[in-house]
C-alpha atoms as a PDB file:
ATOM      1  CA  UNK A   1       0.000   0.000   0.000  1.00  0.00           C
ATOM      2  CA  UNK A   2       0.868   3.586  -0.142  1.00  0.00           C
ATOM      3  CA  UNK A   3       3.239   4.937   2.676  1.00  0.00           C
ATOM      4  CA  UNK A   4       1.103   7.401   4.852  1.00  0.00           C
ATOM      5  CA  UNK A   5       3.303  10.460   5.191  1.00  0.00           C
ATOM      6  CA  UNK A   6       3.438  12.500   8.102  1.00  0.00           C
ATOM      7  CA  UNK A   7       0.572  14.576   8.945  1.00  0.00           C
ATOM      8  CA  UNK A   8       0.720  18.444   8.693  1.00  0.00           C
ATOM      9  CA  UNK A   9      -1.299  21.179   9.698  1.00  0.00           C
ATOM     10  CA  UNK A  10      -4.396  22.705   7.997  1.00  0.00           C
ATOM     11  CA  UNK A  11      -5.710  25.925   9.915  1.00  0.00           C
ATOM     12  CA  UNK A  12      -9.594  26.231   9.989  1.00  0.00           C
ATOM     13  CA  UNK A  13     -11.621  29.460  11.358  1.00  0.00           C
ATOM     14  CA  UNK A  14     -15.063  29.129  13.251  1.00  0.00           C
ATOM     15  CA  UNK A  15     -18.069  31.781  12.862  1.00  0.00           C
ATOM     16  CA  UNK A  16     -17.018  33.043  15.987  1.00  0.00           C
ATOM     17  CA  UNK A  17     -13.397  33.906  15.368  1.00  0.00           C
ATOM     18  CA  UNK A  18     -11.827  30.937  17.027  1.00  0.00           C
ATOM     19  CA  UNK A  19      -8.538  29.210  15.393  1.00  0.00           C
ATOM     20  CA  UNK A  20      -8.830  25.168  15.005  1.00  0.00           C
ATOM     21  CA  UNK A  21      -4.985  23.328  14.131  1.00  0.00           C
ATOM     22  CA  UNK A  22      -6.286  20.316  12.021  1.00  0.00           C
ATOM     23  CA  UNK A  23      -3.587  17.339  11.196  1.00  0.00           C
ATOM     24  CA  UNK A  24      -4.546  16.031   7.742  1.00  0.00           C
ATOM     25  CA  UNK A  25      -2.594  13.479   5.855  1.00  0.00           C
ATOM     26  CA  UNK A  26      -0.787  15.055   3.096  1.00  0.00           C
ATOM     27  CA  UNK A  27      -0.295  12.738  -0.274  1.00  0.00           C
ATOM     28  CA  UNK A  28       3.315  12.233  -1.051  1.00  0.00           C
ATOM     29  CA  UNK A  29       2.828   8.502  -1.662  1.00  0.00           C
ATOM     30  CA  UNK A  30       5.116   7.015  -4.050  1.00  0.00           C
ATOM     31  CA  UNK A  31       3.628   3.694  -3.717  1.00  0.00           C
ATOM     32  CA  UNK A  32       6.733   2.087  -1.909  1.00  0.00           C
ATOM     33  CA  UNK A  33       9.225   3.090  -4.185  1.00  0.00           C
ATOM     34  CA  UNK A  34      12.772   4.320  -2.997  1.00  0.00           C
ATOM     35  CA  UNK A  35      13.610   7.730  -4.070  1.00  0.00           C
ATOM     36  CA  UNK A  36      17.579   7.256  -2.929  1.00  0.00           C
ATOM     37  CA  UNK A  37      17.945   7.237  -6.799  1.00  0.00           C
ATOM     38  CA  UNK A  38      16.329  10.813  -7.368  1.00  0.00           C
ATOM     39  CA  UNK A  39      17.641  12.097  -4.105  1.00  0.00           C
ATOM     40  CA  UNK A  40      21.345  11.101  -5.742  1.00  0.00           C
ATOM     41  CA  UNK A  41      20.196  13.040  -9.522  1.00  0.00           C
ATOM     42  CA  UNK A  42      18.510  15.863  -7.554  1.00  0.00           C
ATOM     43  CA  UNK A  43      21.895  16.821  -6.067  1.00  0.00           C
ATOM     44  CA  UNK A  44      23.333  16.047  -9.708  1.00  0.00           C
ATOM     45  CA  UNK A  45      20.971  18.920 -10.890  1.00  0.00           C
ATOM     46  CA  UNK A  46      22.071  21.411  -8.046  1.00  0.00           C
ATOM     47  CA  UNK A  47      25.600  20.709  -8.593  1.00  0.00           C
ATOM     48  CA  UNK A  48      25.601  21.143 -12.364  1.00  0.00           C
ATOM     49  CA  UNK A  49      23.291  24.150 -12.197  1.00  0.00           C
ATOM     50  CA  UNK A  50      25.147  25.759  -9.386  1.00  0.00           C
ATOM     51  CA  UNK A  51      28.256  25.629 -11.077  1.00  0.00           C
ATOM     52  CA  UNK A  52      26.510  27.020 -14.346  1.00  0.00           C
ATOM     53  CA  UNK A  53      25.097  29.501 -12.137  1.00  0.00           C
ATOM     54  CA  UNK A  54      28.299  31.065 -10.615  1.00  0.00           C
ATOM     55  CA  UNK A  55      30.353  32.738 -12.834  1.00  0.00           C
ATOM     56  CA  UNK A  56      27.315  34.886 -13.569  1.00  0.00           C
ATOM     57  CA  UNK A  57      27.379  36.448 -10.401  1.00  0.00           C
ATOM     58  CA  UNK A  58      28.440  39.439  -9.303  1.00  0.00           C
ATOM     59  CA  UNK A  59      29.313  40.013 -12.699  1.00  0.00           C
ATOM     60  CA  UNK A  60      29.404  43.777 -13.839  1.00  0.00           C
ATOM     61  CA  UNK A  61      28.891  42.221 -17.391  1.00  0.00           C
ATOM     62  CA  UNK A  62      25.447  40.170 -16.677  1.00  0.00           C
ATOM     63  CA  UNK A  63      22.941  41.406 -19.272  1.00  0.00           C
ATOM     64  CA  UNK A  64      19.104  41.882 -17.372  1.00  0.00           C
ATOM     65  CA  UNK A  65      15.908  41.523 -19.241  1.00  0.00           C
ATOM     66  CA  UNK A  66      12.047  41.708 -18.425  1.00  0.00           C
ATOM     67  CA  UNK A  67       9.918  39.589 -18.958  1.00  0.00           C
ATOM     68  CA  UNK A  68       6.034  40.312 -20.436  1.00  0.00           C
ATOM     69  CA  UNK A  69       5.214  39.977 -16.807  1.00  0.00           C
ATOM     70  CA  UNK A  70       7.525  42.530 -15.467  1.00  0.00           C
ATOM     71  CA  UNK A  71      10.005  39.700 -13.897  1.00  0.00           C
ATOM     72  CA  UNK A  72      13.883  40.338 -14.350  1.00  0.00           C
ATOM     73  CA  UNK A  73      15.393  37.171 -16.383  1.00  0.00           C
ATOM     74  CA  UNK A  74      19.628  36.783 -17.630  1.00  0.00           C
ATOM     75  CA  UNK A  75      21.155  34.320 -19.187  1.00  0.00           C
ATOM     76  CA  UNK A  76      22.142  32.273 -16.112  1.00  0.00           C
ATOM     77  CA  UNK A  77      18.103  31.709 -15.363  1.00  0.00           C
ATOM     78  CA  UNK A  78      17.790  30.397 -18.655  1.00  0.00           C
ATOM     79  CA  UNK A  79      21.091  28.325 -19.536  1.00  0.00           C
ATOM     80  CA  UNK A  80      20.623  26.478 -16.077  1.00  0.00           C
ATOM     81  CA  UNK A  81      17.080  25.496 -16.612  1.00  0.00           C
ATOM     82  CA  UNK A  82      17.573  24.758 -19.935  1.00  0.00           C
ATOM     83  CA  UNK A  83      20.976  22.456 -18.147  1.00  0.00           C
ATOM     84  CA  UNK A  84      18.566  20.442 -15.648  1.00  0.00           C
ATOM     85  CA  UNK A  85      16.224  20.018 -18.125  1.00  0.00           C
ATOM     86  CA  UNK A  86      18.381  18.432 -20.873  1.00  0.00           C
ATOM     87  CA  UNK A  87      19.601  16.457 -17.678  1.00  0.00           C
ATOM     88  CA  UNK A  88      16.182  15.068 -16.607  1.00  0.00           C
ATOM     89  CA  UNK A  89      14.985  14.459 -20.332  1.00  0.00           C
ATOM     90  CA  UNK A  90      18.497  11.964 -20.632  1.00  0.00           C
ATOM     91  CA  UNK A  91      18.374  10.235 -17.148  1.00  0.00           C
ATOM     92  CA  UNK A  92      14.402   9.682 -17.347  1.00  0.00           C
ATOM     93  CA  UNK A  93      12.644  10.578 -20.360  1.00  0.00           C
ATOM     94  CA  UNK A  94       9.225   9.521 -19.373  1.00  0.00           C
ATOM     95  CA  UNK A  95       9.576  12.171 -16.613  1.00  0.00           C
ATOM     96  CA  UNK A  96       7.398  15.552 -16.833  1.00  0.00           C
ATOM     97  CA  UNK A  97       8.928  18.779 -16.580  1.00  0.00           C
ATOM     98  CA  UNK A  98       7.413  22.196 -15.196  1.00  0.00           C
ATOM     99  CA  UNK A  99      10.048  25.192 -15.195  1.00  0.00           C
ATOM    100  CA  UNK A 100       9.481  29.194 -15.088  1.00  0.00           C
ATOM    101  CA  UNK A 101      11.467  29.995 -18.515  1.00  0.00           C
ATOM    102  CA  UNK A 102      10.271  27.312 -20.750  1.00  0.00           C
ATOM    103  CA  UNK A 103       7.194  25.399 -21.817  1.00  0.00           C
ATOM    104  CA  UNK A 104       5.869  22.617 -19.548  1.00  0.00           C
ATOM    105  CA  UNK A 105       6.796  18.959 -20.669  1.00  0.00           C
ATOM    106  CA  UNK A 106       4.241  16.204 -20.211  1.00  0.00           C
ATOM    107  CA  UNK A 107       2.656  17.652 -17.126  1.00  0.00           C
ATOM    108  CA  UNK A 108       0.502  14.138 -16.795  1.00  0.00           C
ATOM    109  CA  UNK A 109       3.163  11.675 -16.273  1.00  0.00           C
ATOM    110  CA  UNK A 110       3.451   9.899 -12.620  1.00  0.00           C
ATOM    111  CA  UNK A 111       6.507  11.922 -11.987  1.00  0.00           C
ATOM    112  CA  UNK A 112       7.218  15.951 -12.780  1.00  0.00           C
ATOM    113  CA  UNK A 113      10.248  17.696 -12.127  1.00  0.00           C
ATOM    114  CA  UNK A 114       9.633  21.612 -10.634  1.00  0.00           C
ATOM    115  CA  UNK A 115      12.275  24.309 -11.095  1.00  0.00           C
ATOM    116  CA  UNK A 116      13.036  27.228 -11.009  1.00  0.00           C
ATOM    117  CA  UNK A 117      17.046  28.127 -12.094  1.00  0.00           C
ATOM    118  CA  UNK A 118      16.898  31.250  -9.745  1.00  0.00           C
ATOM    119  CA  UNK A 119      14.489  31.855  -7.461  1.00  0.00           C
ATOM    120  CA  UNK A 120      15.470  35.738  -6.354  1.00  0.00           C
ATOM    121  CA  UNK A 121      16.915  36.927 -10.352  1.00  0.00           C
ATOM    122  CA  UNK A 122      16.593  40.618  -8.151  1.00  0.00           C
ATOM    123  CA  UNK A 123      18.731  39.448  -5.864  1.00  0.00           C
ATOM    124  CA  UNK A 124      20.888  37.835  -7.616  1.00  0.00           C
ATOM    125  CA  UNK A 125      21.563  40.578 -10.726  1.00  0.00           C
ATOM    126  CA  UNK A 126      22.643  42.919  -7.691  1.00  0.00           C
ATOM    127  CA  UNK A 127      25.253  41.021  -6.636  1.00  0.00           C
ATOM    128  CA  UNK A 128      22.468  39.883  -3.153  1.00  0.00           C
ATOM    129  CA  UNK A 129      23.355  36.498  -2.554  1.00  0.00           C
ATOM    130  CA  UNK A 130      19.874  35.649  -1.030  1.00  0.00           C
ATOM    131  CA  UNK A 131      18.518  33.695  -4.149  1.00  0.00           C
ATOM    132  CA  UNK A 132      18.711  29.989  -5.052  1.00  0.00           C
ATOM    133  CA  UNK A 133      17.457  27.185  -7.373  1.00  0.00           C
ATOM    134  CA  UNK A 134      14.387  25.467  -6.410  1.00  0.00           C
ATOM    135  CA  UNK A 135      14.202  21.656  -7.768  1.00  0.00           C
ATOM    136  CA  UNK A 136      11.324  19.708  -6.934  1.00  0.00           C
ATOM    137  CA  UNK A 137       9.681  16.129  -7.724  1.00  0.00           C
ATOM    138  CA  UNK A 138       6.340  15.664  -7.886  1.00  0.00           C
ATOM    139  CA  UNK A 139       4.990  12.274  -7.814  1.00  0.00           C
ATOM    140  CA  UNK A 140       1.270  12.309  -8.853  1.00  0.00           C
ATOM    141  CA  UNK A 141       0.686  15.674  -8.451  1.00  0.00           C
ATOM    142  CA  UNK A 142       2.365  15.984  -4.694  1.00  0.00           C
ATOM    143  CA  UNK A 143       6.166  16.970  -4.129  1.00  0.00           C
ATOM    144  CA  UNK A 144       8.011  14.243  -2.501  1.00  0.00           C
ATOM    145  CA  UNK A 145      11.502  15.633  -2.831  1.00  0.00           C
ATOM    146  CA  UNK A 146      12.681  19.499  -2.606  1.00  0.00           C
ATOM    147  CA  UNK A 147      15.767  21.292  -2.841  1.00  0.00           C
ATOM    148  CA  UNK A 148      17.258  24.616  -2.061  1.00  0.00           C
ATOM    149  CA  UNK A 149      20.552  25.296  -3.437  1.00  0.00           C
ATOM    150  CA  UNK A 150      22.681  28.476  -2.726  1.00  0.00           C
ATOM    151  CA  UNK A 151      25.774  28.250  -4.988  1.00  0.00           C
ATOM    152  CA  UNK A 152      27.665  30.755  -3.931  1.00  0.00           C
ATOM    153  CA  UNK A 153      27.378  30.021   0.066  1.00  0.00           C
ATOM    154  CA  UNK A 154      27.420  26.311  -0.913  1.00  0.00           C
ATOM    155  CA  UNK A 155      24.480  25.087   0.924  1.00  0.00           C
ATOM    156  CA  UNK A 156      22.522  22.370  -0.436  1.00  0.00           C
ATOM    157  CA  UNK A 157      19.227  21.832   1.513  1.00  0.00           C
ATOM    158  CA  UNK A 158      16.927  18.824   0.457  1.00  0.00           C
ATOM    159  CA  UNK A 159      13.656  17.252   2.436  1.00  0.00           C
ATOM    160  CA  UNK A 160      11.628  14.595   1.501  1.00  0.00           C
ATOM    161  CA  UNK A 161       8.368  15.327   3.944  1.00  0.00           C
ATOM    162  CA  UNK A 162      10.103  13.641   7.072  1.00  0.00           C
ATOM    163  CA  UNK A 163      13.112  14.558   7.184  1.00  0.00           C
ATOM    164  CA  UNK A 164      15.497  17.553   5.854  1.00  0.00           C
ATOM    165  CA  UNK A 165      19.323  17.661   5.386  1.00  0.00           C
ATOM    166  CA  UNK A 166      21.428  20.430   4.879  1.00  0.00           C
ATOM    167  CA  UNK A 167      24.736  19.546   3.130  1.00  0.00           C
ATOM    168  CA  UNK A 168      24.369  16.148   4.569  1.00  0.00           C
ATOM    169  CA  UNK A 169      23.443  17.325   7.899  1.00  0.00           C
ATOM    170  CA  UNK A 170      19.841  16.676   9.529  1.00  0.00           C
ATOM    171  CA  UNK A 171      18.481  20.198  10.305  1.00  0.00           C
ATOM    172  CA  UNK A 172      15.131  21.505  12.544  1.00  0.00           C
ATOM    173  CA  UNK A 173      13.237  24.504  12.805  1.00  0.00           C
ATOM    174  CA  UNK A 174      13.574  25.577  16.076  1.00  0.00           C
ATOM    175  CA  UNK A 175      10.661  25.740  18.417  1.00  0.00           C
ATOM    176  CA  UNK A 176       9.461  29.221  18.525  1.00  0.00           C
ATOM    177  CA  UNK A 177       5.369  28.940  19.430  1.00  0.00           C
ATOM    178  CA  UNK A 178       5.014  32.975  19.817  1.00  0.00           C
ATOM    179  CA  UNK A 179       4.965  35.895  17.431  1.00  0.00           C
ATOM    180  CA  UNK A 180       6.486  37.883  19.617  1.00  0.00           C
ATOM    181  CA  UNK A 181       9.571  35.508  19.720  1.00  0.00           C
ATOM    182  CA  UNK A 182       9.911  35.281  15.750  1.00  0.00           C
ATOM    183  CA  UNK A 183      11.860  36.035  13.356  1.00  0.00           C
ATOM    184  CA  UNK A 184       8.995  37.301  10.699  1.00  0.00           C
ATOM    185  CA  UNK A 185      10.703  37.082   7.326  1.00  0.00           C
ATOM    186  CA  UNK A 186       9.195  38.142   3.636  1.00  0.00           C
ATOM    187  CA  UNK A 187      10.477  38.517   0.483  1.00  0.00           C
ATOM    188  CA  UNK A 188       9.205  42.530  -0.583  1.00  0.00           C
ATOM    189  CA  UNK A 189       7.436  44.345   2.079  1.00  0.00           C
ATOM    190  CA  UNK A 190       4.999  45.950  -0.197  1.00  0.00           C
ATOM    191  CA  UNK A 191       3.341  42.867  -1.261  1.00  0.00           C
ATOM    192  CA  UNK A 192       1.425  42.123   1.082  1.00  0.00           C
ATOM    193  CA  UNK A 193      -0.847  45.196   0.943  1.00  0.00           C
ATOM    194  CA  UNK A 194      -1.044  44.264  -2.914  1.00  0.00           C
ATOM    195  CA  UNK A 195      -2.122  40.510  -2.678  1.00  0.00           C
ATOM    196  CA  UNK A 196      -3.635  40.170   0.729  1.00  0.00           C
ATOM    197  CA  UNK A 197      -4.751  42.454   3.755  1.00  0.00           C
ATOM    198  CA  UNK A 198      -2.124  44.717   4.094  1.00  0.00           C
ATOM    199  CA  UNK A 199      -3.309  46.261   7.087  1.00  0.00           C
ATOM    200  CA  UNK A 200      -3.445  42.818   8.731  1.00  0.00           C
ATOM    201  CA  UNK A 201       0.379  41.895   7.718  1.00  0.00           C
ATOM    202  CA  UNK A 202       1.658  44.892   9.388  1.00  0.00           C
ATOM    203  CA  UNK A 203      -0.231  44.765  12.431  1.00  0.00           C
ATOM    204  CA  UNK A 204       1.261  41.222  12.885  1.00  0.00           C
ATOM    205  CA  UNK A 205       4.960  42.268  11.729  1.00  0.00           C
ATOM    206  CA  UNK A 206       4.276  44.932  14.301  1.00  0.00           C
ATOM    207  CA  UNK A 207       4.645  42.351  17.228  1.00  0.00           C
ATOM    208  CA  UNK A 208       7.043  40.476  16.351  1.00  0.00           C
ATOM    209  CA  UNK A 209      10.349  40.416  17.726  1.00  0.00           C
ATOM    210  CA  UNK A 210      12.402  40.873  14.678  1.00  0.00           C
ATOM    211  CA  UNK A 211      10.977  41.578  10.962  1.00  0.00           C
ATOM    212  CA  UNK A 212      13.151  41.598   7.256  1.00  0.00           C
ATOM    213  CA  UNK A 213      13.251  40.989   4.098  1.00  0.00           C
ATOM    214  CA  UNK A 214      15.986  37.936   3.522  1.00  0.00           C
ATOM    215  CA  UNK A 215      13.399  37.118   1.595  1.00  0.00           C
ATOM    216  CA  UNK A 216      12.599  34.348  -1.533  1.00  0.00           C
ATOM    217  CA  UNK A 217      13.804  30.995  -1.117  1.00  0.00           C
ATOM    218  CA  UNK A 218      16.770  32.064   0.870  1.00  0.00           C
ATOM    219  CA  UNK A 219      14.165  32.895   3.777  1.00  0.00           C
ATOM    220  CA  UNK A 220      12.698  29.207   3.554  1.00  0.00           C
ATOM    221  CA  UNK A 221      16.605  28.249   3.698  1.00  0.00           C
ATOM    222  CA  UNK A 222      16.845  30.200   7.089  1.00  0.00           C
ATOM    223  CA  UNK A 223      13.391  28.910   8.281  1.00  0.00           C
ATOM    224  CA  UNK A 224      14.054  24.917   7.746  1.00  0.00           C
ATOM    225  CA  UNK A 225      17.993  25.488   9.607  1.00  0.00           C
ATOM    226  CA  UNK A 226      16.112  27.130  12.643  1.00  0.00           C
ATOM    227  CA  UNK A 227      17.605  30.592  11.927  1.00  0.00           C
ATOM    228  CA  UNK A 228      14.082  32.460  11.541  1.00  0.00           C
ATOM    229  CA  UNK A 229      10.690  31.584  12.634  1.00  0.00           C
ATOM    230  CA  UNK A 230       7.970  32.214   9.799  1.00  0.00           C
ATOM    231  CA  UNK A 231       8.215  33.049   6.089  1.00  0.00           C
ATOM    232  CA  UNK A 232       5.607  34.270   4.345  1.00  0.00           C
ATOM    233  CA  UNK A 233       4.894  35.176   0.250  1.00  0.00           C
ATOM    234  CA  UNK A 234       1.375  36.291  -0.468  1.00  0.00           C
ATOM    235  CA  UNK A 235       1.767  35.761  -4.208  1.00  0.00           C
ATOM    236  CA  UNK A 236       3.639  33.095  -5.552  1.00  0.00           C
ATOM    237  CA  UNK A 237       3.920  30.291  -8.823  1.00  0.00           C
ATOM    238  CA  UNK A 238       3.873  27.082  -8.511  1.00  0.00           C
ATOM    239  CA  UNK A 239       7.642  26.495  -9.638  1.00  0.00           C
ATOM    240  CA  UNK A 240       8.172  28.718  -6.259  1.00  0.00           C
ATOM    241  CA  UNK A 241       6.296  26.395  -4.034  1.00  0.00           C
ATOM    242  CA  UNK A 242       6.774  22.817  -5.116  1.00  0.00           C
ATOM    243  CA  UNK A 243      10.421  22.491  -3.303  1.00  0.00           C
ATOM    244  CA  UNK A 244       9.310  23.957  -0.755  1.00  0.00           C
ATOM    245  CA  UNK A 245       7.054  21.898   0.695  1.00  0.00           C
ATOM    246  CA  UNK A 246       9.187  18.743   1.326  1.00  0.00           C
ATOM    247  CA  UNK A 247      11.938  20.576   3.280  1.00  0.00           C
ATOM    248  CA  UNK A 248       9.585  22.767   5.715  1.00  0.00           C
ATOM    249  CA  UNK A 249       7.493  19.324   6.216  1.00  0.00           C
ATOM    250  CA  UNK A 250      11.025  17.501   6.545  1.00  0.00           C
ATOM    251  CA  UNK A 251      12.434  19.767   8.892  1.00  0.00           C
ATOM    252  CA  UNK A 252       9.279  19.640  11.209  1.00  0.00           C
ATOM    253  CA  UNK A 253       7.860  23.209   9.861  1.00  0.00           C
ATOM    254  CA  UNK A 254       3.954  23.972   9.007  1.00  0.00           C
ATOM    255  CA  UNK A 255       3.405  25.203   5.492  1.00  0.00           C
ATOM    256  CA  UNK A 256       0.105  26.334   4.030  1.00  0.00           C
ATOM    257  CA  UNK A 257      -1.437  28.978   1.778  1.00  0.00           C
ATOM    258  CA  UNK A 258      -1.828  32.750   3.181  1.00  0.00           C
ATOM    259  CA  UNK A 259      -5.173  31.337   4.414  1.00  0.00           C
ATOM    260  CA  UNK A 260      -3.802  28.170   5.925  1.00  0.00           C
ATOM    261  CA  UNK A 261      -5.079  25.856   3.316  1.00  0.00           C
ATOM    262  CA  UNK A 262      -2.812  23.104   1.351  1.00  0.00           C
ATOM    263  CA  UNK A 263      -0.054  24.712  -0.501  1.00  0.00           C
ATOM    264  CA  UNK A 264       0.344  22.764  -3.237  1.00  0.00           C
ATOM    265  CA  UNK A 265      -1.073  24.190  -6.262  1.00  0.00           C
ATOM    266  CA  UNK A 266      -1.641  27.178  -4.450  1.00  0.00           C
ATOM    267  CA  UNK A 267      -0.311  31.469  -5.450  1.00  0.00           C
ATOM    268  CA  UNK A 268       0.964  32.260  -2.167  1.00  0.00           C
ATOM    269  CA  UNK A 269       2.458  30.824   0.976  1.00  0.00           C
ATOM    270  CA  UNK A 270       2.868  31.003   4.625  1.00  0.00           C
ATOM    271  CA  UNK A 271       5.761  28.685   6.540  1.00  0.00           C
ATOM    272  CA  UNK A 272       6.339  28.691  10.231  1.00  0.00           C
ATOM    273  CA  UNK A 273       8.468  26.746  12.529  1.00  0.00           C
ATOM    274  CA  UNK A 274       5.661  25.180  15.031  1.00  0.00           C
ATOM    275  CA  UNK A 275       2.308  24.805  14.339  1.00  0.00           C
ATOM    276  CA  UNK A 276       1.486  26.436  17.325  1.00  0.00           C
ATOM    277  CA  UNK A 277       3.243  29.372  16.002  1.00  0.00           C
ATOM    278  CA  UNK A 278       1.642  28.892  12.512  1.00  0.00           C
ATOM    279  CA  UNK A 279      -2.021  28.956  14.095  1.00  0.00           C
ATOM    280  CA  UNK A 280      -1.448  32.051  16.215  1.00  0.00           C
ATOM    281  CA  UNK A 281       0.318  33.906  12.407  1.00  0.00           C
ATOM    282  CA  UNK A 282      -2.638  32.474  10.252  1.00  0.00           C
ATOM    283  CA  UNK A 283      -4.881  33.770  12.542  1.00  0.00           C
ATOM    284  CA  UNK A 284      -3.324  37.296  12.580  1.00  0.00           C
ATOM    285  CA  UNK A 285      -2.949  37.825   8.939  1.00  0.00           C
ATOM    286  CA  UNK A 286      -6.630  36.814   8.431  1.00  0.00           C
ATOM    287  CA  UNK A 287      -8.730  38.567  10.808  1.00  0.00           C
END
């Protein structure tokens, strides 16, 4: 049968304004089948994109274009997508492939590959180390393995829904159960009011104990190696989410949409180190 993953935590609201923590079962079956193979060519893919990725930074020559949608793009974005991808299509060929800079690839096959060659292109064309590469794999429609790689730091993070290593090295979110303990991280500050309630975000960045923007997937990065408590996006794709739902999951974080419904498939999120602390920041930014 199907392995049962761990459970995670779906916030619900009553009439009367009271916040219910709900542990349902989140698919990431993969019908008994060991993913130490695509563990092994997921850390291929971050190796060979990283080291694509590098020389392009910091470098006074990088060329920057938009996008129709307003979104920086360069030449590393594309030549390291279009890397994995020529990777994946070699090692399995019957594998699907969703990516921000090119057309999707057989988005109904049992496995899909998610990535996104830099996650932070901002940050990263102004010499702002605080980007990465997301690479995810989706099995049936749910990510069972998620990577965030920084290749200029050289960290390598990758969960798989129970458990989360960084270079190696079993990492935790630490447990912070207050807002006014937490780190509150977000990628742009003026999202928020754009996307979601504004008002609400502010109010709740307002108490806690330190608030900034080492934002994208960098912030996720800090979150899942217990150096920050929440990290929130209220508009996102789904290239930005798919990785990283195995490593919050895998390093015993909550993750759900701004509302605190599932995340996958979902245009923003919300991560937090407890789900005690994840009720109490749900709660806040949806009054």
């Amino acid at each position: 049968m199907p392995r049962e993953s761990r459970a995670s935590p779906l916030i619900t609201q009553s009439s009367g304004g009271k916040i219910f923590v709900s542990f349902a079962r989140f698919a990431g079956s993969t019908g008994g089948v060991d993913l130490t193979p695509y563990r092994t060519f997921l850390a291929e893919l971050a190796t060979a994109s990283g080291d694509f990725i590098r020389p392009f930074f910091a470098n006074p020559t990088l060329v920057v274009e938009t996008k129709s949608d307003a979104s920086p793009v360069t030449l590393a974005d594309r030549g390291a997508e279009e890397l994995m991808r020529k990777m994946i299509r070699a090692r399995f060929p019957a594998h699907g492939i969703l990516g921000e800079e090119f057309e999707p690839e057989r988005l109904d096959a049992e496995w899909v590959w998610v990535l996104d060659p830099i996650d932070g292109t901002k940050a990263f064309a102004t010499a702002c180390p605080l980007f990465g590469t997301l690479i995810a794999l989706q099995h049936r429609g749910q990510p069972v393995l998620g990577a965030i790689h920084q290749p200029i730091l050289g960290q390598l993070l990758i969960g798989d829904n129970h458990t989360t290593t960084l270079n190696g090295r079993p990492v935790r979110c630490r447990p912070t159960r207050r807002i006014e303990d937490a780190t509150f991280l977000t990628s742009d500050w003026l999202n928020p009011a754009k996307y979601q309630n504004g008002a609400a975000f502010a109010a709740l960045a307002n108490r806690a104990k330190l608030v900034r923007t080492w934002g994208d997937c960098y912030g996720y990065l800090l979150l899942a190696t217990g150096w920050a408590d929440v990290m929130s996006d209220p508009i996102m794709n789904p290239w930005d989410i798919a990785a990283l739902i195995p490593v919050i999951r895998g390093a015993g974080g909550a993750i759900t949409d701004w509302q605190g419904k599932d995340p996958v498939g979902a245009a923003s999120t919300v991560a937090s180190a407890t789900s005690e602390l994840h009720a109490a920041v749900i709660a806040a930014l949806n009054p």
